[in-house]
C-alpha atoms as a PDB file:
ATOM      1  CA  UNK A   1      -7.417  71.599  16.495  1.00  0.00           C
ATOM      2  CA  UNK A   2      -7.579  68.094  17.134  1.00  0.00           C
ATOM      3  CA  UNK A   3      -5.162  65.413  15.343  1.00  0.00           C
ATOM      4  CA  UNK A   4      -7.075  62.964  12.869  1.00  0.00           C
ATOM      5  CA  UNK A   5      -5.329  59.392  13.006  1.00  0.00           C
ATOM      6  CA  UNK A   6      -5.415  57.048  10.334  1.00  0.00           C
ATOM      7  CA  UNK A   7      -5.813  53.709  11.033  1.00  0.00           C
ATOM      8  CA  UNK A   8      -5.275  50.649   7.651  1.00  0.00           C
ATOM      9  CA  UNK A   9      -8.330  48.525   7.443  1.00  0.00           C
ATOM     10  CA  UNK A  10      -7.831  45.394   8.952  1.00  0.00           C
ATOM     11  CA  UNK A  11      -6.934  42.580   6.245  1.00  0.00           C
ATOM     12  CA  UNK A  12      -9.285  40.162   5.853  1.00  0.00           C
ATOM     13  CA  UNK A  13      -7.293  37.193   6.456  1.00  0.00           C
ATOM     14  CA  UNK A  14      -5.954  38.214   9.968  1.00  0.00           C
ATOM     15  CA  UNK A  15      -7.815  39.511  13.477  1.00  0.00           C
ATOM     16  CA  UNK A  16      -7.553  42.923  14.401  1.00  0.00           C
ATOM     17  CA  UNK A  17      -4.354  42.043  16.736  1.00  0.00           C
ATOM     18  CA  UNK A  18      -2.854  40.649  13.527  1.00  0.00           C
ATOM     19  CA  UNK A  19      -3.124  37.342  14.014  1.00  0.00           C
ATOM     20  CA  UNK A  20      -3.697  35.287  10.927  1.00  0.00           C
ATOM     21  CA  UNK A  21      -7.442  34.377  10.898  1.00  0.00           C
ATOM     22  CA  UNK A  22      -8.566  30.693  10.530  1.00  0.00           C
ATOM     23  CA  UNK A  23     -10.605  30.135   7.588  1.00  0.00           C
ATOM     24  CA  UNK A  24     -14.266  28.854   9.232  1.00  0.00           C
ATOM     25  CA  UNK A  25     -14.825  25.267   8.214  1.00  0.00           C
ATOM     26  CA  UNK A  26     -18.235  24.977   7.078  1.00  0.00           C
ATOM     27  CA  UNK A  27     -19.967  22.020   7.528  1.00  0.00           C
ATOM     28  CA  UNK A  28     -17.708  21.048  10.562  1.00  0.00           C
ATOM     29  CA  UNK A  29     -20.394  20.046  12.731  1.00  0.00           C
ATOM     30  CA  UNK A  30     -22.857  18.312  10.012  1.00  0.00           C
ATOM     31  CA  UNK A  31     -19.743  15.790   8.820  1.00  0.00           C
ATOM     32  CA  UNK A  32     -19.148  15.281  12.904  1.00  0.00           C
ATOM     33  CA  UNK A  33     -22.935  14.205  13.307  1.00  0.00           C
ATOM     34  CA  UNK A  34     -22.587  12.204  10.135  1.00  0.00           C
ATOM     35  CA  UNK A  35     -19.639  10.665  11.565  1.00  0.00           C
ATOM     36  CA  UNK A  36     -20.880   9.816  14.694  1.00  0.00           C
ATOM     37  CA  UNK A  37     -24.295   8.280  13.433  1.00  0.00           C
ATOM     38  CA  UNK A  38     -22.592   6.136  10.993  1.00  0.00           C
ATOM     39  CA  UNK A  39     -19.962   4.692  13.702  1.00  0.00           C
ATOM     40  CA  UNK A  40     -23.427   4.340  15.673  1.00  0.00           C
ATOM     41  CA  UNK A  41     -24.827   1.973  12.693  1.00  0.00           C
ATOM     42  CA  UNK A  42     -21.727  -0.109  13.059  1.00  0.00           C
ATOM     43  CA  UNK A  43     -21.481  -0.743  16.734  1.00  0.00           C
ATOM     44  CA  UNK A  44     -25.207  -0.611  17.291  1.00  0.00           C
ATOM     45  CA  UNK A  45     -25.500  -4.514  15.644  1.00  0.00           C
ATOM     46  CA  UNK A  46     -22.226  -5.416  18.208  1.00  0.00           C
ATOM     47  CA  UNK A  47     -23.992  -3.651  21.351  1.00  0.00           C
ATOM     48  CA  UNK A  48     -26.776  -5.775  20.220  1.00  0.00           C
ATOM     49  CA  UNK A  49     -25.441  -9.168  20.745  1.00  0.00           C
ATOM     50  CA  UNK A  50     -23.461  -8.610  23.019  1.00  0.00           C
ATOM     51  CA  UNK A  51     -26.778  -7.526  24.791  1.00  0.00           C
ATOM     52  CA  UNK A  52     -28.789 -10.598  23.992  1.00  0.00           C
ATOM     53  CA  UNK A  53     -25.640 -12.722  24.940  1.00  0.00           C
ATOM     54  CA  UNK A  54     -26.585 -12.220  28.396  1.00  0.00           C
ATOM     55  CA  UNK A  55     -30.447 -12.907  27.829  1.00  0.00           C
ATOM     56  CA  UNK A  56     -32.565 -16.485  28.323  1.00  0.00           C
ATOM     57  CA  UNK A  57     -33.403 -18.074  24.923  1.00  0.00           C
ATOM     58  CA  UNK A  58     -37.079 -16.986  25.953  1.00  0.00           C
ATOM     59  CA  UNK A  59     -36.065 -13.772  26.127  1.00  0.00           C
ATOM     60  CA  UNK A  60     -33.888 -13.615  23.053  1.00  0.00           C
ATOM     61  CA  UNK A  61     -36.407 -15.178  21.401  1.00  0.00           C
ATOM     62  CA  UNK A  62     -39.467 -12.143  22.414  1.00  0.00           C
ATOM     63  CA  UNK A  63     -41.277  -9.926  19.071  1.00  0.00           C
ATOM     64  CA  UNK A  64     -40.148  -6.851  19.256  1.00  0.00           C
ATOM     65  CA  UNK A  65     -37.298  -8.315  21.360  1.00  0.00           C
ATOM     66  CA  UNK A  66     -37.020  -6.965  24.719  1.00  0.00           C
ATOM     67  CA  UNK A  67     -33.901  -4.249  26.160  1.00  0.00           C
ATOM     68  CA  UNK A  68     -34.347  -5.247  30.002  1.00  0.00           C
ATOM     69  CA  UNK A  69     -34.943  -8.322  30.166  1.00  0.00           C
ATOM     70  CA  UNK A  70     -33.193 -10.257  32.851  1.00  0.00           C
ATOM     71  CA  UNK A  71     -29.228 -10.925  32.229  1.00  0.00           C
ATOM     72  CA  UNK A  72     -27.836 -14.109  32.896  1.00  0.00           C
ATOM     73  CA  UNK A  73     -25.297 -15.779  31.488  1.00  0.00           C
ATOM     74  CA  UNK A  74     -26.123 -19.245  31.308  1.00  0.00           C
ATOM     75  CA  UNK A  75     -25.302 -18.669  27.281  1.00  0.00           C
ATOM     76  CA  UNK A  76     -21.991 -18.571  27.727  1.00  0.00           C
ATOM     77  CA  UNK A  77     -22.160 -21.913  30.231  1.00  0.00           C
ATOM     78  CA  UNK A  78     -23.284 -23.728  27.609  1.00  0.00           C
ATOM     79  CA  UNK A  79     -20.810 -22.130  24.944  1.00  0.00           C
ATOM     80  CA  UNK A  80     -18.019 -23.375  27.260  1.00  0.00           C
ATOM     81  CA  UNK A  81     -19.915 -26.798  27.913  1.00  0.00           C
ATOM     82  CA  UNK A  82     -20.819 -26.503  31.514  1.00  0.00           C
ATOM     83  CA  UNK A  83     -23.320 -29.062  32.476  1.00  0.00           C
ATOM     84  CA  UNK A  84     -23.612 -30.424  28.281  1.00  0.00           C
ATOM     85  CA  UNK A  85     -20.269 -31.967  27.312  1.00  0.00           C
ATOM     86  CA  UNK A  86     -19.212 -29.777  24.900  1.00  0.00           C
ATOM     87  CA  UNK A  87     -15.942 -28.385  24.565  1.00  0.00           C
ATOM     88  CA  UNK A  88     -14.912 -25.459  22.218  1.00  0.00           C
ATOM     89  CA  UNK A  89     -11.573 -25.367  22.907  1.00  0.00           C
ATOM     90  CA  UNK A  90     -10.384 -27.207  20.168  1.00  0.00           C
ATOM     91  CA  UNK A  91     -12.028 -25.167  17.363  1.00  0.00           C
ATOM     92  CA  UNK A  92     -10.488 -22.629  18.950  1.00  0.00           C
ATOM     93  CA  UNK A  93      -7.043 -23.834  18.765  1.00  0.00           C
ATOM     94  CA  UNK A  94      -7.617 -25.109  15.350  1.00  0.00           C
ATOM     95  CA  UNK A  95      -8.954 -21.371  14.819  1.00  0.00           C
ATOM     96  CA  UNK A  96      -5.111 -19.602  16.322  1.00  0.00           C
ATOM     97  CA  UNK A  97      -3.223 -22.329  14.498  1.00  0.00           C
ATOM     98  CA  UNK A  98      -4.331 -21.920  11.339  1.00  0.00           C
ATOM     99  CA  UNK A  99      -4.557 -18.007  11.432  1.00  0.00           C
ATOM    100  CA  UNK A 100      -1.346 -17.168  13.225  1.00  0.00           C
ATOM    101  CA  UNK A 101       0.749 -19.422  11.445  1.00  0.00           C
ATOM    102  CA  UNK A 102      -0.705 -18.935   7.679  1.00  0.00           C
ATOM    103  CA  UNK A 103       0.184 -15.361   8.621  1.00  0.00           C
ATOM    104  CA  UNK A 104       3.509 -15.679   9.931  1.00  0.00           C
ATOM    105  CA  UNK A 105       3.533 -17.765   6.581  1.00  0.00           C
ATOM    106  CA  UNK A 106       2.125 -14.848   4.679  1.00  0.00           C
ATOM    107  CA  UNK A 107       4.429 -12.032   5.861  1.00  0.00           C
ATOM    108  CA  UNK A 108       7.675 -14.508   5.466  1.00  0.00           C
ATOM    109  CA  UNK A 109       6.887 -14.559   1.585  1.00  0.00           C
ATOM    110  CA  UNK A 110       5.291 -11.571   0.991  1.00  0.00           C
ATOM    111  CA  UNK A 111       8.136  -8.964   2.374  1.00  0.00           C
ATOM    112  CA  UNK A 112      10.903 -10.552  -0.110  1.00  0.00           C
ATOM    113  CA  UNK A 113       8.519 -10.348  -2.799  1.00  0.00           C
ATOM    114  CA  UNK A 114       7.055  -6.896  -2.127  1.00  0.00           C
ATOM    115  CA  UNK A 115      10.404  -5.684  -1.747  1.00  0.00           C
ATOM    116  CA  UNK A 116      11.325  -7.116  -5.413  1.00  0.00           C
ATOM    117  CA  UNK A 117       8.535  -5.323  -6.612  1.00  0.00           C
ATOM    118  CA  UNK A 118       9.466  -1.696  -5.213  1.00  0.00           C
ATOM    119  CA  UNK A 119      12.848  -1.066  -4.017  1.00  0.00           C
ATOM    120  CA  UNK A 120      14.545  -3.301  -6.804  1.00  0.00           C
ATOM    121  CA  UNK A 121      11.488  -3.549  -9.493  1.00  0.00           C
ATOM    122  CA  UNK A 122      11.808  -6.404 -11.449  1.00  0.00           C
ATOM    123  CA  UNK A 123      10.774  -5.823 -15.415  1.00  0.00           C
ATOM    124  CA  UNK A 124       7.193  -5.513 -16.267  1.00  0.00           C
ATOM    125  CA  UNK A 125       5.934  -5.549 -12.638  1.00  0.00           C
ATOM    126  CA  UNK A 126       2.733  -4.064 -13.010  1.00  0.00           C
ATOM    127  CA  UNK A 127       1.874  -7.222 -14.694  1.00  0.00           C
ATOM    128  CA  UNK A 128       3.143  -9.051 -11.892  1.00  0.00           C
ATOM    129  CA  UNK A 129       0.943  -7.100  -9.343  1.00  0.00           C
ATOM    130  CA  UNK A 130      -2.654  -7.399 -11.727  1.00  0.00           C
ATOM    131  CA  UNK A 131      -1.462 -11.076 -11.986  1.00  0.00           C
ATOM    132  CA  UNK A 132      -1.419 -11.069  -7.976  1.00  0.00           C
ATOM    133  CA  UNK A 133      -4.149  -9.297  -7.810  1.00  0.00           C
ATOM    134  CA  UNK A 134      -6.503 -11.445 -10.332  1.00  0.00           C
ATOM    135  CA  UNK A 135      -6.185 -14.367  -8.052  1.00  0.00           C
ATOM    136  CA  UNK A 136      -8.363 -12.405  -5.731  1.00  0.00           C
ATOM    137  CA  UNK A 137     -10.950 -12.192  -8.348  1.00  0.00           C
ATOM    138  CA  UNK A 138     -11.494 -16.125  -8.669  1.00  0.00           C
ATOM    139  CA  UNK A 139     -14.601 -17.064  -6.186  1.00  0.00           C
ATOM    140  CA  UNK A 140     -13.398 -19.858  -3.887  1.00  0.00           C
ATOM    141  CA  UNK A 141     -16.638 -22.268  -4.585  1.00  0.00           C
ATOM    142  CA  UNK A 142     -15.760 -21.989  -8.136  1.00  0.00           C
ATOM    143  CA  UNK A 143     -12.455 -23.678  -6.605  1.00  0.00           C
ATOM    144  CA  UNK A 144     -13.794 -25.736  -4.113  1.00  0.00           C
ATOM    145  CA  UNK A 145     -14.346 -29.029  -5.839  1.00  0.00           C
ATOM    146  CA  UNK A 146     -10.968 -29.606  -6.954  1.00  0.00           C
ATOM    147  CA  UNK A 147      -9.547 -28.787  -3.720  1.00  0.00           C
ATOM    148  CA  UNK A 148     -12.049 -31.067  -2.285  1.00  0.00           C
ATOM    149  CA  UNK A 149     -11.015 -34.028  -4.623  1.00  0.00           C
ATOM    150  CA  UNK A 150      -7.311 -33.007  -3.850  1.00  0.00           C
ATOM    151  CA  UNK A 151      -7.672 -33.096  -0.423  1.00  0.00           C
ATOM    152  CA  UNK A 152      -9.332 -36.152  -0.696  1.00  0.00           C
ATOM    153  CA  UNK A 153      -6.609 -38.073  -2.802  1.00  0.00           C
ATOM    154  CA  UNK A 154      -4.066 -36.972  -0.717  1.00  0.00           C
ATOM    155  CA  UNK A 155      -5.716 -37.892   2.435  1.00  0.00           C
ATOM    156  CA  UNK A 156      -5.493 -33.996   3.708  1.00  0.00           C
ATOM    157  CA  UNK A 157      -9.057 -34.083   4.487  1.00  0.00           C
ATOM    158  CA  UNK A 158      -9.794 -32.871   8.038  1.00  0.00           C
ATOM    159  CA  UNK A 159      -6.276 -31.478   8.705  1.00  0.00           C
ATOM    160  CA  UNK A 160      -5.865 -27.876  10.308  1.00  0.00           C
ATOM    161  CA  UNK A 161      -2.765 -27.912   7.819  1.00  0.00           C
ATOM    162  CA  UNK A 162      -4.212 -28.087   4.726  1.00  0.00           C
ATOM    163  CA  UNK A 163      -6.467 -25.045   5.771  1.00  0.00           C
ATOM    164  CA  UNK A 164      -2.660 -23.392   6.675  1.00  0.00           C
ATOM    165  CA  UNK A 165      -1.778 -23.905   3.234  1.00  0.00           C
ATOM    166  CA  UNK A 166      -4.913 -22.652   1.746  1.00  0.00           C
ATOM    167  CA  UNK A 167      -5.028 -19.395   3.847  1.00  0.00           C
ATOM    168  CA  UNK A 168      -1.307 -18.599   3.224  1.00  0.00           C
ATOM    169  CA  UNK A 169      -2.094 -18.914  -1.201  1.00  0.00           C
ATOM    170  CA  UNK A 170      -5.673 -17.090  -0.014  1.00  0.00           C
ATOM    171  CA  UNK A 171      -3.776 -14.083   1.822  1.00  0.00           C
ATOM    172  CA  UNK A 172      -0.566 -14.253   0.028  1.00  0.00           C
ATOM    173  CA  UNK A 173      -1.685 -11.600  -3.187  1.00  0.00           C
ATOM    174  CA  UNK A 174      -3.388  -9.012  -0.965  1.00  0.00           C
ATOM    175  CA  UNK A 175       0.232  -9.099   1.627  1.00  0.00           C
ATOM    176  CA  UNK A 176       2.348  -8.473  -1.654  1.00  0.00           C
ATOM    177  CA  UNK A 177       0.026  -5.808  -2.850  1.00  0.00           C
ATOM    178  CA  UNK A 178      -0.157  -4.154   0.831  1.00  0.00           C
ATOM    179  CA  UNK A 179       3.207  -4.302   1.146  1.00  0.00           C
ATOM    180  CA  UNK A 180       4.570  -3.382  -1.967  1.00  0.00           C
ATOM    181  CA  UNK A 181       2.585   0.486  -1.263  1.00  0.00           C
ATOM    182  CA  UNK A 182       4.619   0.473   2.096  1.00  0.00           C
ATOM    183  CA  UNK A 183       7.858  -0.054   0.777  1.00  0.00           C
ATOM    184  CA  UNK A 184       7.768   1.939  -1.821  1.00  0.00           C
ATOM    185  CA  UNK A 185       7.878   4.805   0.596  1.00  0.00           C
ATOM    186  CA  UNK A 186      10.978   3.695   1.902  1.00  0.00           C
ATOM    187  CA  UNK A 187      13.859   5.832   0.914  1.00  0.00           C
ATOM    188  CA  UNK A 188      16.428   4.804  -1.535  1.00  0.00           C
ATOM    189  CA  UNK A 189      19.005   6.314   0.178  1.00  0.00           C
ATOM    190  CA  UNK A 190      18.522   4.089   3.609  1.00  0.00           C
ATOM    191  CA  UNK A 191      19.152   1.307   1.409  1.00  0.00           C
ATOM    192  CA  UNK A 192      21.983   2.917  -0.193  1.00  0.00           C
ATOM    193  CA  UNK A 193      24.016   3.325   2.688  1.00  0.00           C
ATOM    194  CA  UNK A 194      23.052   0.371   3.954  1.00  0.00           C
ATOM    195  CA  UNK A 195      24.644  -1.482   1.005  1.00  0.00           C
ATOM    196  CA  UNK A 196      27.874   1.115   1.377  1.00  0.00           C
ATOM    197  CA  UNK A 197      28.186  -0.526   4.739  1.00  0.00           C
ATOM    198  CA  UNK A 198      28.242  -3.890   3.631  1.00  0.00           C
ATOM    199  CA  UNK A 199      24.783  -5.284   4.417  1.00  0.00           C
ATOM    200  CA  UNK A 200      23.031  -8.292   2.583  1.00  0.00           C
ATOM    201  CA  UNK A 201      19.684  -8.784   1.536  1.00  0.00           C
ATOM    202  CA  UNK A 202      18.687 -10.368   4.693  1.00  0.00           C
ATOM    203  CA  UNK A 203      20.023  -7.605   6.953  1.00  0.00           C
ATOM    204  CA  UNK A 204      18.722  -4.835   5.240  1.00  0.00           C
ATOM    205  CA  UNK A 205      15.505  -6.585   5.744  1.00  0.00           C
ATOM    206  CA  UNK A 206      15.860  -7.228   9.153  1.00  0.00           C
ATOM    207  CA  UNK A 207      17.483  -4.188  10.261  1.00  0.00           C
ATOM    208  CA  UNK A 208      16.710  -1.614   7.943  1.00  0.00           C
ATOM    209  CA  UNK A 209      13.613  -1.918   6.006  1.00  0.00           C
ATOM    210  CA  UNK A 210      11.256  -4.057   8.767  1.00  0.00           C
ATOM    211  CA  UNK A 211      11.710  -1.216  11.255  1.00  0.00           C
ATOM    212  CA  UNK A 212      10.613   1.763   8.909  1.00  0.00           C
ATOM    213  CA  UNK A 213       7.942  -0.140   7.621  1.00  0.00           C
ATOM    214  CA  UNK A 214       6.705  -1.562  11.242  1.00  0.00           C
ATOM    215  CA  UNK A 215       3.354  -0.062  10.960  1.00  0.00           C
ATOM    216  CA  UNK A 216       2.979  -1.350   7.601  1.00  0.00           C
ATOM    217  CA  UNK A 217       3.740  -5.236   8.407  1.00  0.00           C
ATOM    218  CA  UNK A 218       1.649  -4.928  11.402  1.00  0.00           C
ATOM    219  CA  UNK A 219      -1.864  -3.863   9.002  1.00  0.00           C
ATOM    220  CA  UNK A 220      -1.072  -6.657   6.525  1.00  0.00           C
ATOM    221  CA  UNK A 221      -0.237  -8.665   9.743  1.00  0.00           C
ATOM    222  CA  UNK A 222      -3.819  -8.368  11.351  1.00  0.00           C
ATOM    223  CA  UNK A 223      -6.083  -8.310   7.975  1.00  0.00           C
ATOM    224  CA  UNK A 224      -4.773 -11.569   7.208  1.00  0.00           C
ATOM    225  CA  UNK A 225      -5.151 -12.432  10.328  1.00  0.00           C
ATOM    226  CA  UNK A 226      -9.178 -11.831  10.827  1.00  0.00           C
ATOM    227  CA  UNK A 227      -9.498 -12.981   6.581  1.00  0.00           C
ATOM    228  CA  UNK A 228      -7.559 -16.185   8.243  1.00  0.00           C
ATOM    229  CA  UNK A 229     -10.093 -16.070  11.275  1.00  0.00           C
ATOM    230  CA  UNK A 230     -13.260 -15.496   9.948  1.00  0.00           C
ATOM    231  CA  UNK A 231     -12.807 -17.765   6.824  1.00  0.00           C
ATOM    232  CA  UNK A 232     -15.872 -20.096   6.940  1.00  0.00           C
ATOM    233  CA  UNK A 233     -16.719 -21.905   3.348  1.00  0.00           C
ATOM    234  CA  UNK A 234     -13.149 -24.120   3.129  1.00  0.00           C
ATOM    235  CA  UNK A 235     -13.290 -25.387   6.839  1.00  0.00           C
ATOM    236  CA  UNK A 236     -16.906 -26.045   6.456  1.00  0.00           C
ATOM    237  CA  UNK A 237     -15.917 -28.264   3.064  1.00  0.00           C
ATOM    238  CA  UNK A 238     -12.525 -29.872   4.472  1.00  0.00           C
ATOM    239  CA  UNK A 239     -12.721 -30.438   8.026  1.00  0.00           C
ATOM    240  CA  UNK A 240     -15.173 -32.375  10.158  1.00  0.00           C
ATOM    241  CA  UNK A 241     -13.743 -33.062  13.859  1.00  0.00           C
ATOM    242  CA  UNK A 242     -10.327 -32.925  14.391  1.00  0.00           C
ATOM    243  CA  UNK A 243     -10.063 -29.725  11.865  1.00  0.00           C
ATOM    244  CA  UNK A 244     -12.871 -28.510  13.410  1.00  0.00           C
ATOM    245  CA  UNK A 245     -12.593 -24.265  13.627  1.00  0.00           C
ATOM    246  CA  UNK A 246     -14.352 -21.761  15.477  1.00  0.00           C
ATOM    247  CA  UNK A 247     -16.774 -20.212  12.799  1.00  0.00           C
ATOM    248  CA  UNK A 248     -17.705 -24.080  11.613  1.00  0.00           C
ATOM    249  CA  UNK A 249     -18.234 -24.791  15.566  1.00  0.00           C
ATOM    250  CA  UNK A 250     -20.694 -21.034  15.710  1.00  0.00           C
ATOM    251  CA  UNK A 251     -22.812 -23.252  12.756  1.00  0.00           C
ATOM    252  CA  UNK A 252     -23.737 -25.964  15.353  1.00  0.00           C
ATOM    253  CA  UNK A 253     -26.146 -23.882  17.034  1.00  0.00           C
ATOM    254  CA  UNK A 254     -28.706 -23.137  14.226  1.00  0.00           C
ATOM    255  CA  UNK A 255     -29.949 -27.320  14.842  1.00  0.00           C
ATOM    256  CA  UNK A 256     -33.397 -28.591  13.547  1.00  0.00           C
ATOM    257  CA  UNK A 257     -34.656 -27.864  16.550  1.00  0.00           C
ATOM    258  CA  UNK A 258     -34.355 -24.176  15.803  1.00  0.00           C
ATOM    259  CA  UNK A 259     -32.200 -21.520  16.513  1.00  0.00           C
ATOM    260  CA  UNK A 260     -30.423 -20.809  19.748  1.00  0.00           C
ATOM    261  CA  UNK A 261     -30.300 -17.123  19.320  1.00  0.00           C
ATOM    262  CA  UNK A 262     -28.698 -16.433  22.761  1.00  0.00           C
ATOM    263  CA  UNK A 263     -25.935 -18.945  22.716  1.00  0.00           C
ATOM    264  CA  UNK A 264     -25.180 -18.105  19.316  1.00  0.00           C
ATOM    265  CA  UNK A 265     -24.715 -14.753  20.095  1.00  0.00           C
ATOM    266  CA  UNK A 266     -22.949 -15.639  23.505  1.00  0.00           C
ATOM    267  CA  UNK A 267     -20.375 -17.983  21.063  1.00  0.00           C
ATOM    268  CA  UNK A 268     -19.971 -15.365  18.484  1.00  0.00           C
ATOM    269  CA  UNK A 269     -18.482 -12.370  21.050  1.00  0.00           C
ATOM    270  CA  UNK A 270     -15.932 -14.939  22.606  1.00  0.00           C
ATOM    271  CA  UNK A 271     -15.212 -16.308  18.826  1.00  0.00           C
ATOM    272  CA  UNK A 272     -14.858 -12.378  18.096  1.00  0.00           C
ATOM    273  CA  UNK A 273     -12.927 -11.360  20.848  1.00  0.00           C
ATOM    274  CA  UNK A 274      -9.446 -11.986  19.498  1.00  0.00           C
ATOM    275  CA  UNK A 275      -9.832  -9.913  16.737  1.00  0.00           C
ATOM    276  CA  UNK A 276     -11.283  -7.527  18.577  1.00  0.00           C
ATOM    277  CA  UNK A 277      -8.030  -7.529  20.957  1.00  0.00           C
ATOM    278  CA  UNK A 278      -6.014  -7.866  18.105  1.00  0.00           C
ATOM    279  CA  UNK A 279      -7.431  -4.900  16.911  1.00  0.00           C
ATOM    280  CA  UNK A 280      -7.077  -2.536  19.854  1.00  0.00           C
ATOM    281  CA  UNK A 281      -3.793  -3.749  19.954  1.00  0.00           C
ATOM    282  CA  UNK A 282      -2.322  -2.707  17.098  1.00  0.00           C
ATOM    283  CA  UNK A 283      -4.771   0.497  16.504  1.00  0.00           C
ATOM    284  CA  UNK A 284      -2.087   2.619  16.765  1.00  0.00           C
ATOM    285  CA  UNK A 285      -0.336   0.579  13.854  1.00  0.00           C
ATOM    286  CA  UNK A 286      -2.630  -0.158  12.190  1.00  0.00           C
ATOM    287  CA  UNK A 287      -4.081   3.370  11.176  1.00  0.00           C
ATOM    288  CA  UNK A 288      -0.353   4.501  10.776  1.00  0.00           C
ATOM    289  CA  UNK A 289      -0.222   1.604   8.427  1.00  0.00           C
ATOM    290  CA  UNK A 290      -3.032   2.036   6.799  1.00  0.00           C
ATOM    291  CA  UNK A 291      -2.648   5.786   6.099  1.00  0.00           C
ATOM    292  CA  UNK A 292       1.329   5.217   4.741  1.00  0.00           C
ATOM    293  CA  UNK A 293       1.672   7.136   1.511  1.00  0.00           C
ATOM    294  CA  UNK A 294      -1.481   8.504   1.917  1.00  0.00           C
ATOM    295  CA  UNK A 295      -0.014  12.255   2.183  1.00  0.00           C
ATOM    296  CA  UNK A 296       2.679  12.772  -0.510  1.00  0.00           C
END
């Protein structure tokens, strides 16, 4: 007489060695291709010019434009003034100036004031934050003219530090804002015993809150930095030669003559490339940043 064994059926949520089971994500592979074909739309435009960068003007200039056509890179000669007399280096210069120091600006006045507005909230503060955030909302050619007349009565005109000024007030809301979401995830109790031990205002910033929020100071750091960067209508309206930046100096190639489709794309990547190293940089912050207080 042979023995008849039971044997349990085999939950669904586990393998037959009892391992839980993985719940099948479906749709995995559709949202990958998704993914991938929208990065592809983004980078596709930058491949592009970077492309025609290294292409003659005759070239550049072909209908339907042509993939392998000879590279040179006598685009970027003339970007850097070899053999015309040109010399981009100081739009450049006026370019890092006014970016890296309205954002050293920016982060110098928007920590203390982010930090009043989480860790010790000051009363009514969400009107203070929609009153930050309503500057945003203002156009900047519907402020342009009295700026302009400003400028002009105080002589300012065509002076890389009025356009310092105007990018710190331009960057300043969206900083506080930034940075008021990453310090409100600091813990109260750091601060606590920080105060137990006899620490100021200044310290705790310094040595307490500035390291936890790191990743934080670095995202508000660089999106000022390329807002700063790329900022074209106010240096276009108050600077003419000495004040001169980079995107204003990118304008000088569309001439009556035409435009000079390779150069300008030849001057655009080398404008581009610090925020692009910038960028790359900081990745690693700047996603941690960016994702703070995301997951609760």
């Amino acid at each position: 007489m042979s023995s008849v064994t039971d044997v349990a059926p085999v939950p669904a949520t586990r393998t037959a060695e009892g391992a839980p089971r993985r719940p099948r994500k479906r749709g995995g592979a559709l949202l990958g291709l998704a993914a991938w074909v929208i990065g592809l739309l983004f980078v596709l435009p930058v491949l592009w010019m970077v492309l025609t960068s290294f292409h003659s003007e005759e070239a550049a200039a072909t209908n339907p434009p042509s993939v392998f056509a000879p590279l040179t890179v006598e685009g970027y000669r003339t970007f850097f003034g070899v053999g015309t007399g040109t010399n981009p280096w100081p739009s450049l210069l006026n370019s890092a100036t006014a970016s890296i120091v309205s954002t050293v600006l920016v982060l110098l006045l928007a920590i203390p004031a982010a930090y009043a507005l989480s860790i010790r909230p000051v009363r009514k503060w969400t009107d203070v934050m929609f009153f930050f955030l309503s500057t945003r909302m203002l156009p900047v050619v519907a402020g342009i003219l009295p700026i302009y007349l400003f400028a002009q009565w105080s002589g300012l005109l065509d002076n890389i530090w009025l356009l310092v000024v105007l990018y710190t007030s331009m960057n300043l809301p969206i900083a506080v804002w930034m940075m008021r979401s990453f310090l409100a995830e600091v813990p109260v109790e750091i601060l606590e015993a920080a105060a137990m031990d006899g620490a100021g205002l200044l310290r705790t910033l310094r040595q307490v809150v500035a390291p936890i929020v790191l990743p934080g100071i670095a995202a508000t750091s660089l999106i000022c930095f390329i807002f700063s960067w790329n900022e074209l209508l106010l240096a276009r309206t108050l600077t003419g030669t000495r004040a001169l930046t980079a995107p204003v100096y990118l304008t000088g190639f569309v001439t009556s003559q035409g435009l000079f489709l390779a150069q300008m794309c030849a001057a655009a990547f080398v404008v581009s490339l610090p925020v692009l190293i910038a960028g790359f940089a900081a990745q690693d912050k700047l996603v941690q940043g960016l994702s703070l207080g995301a997951v609760k």
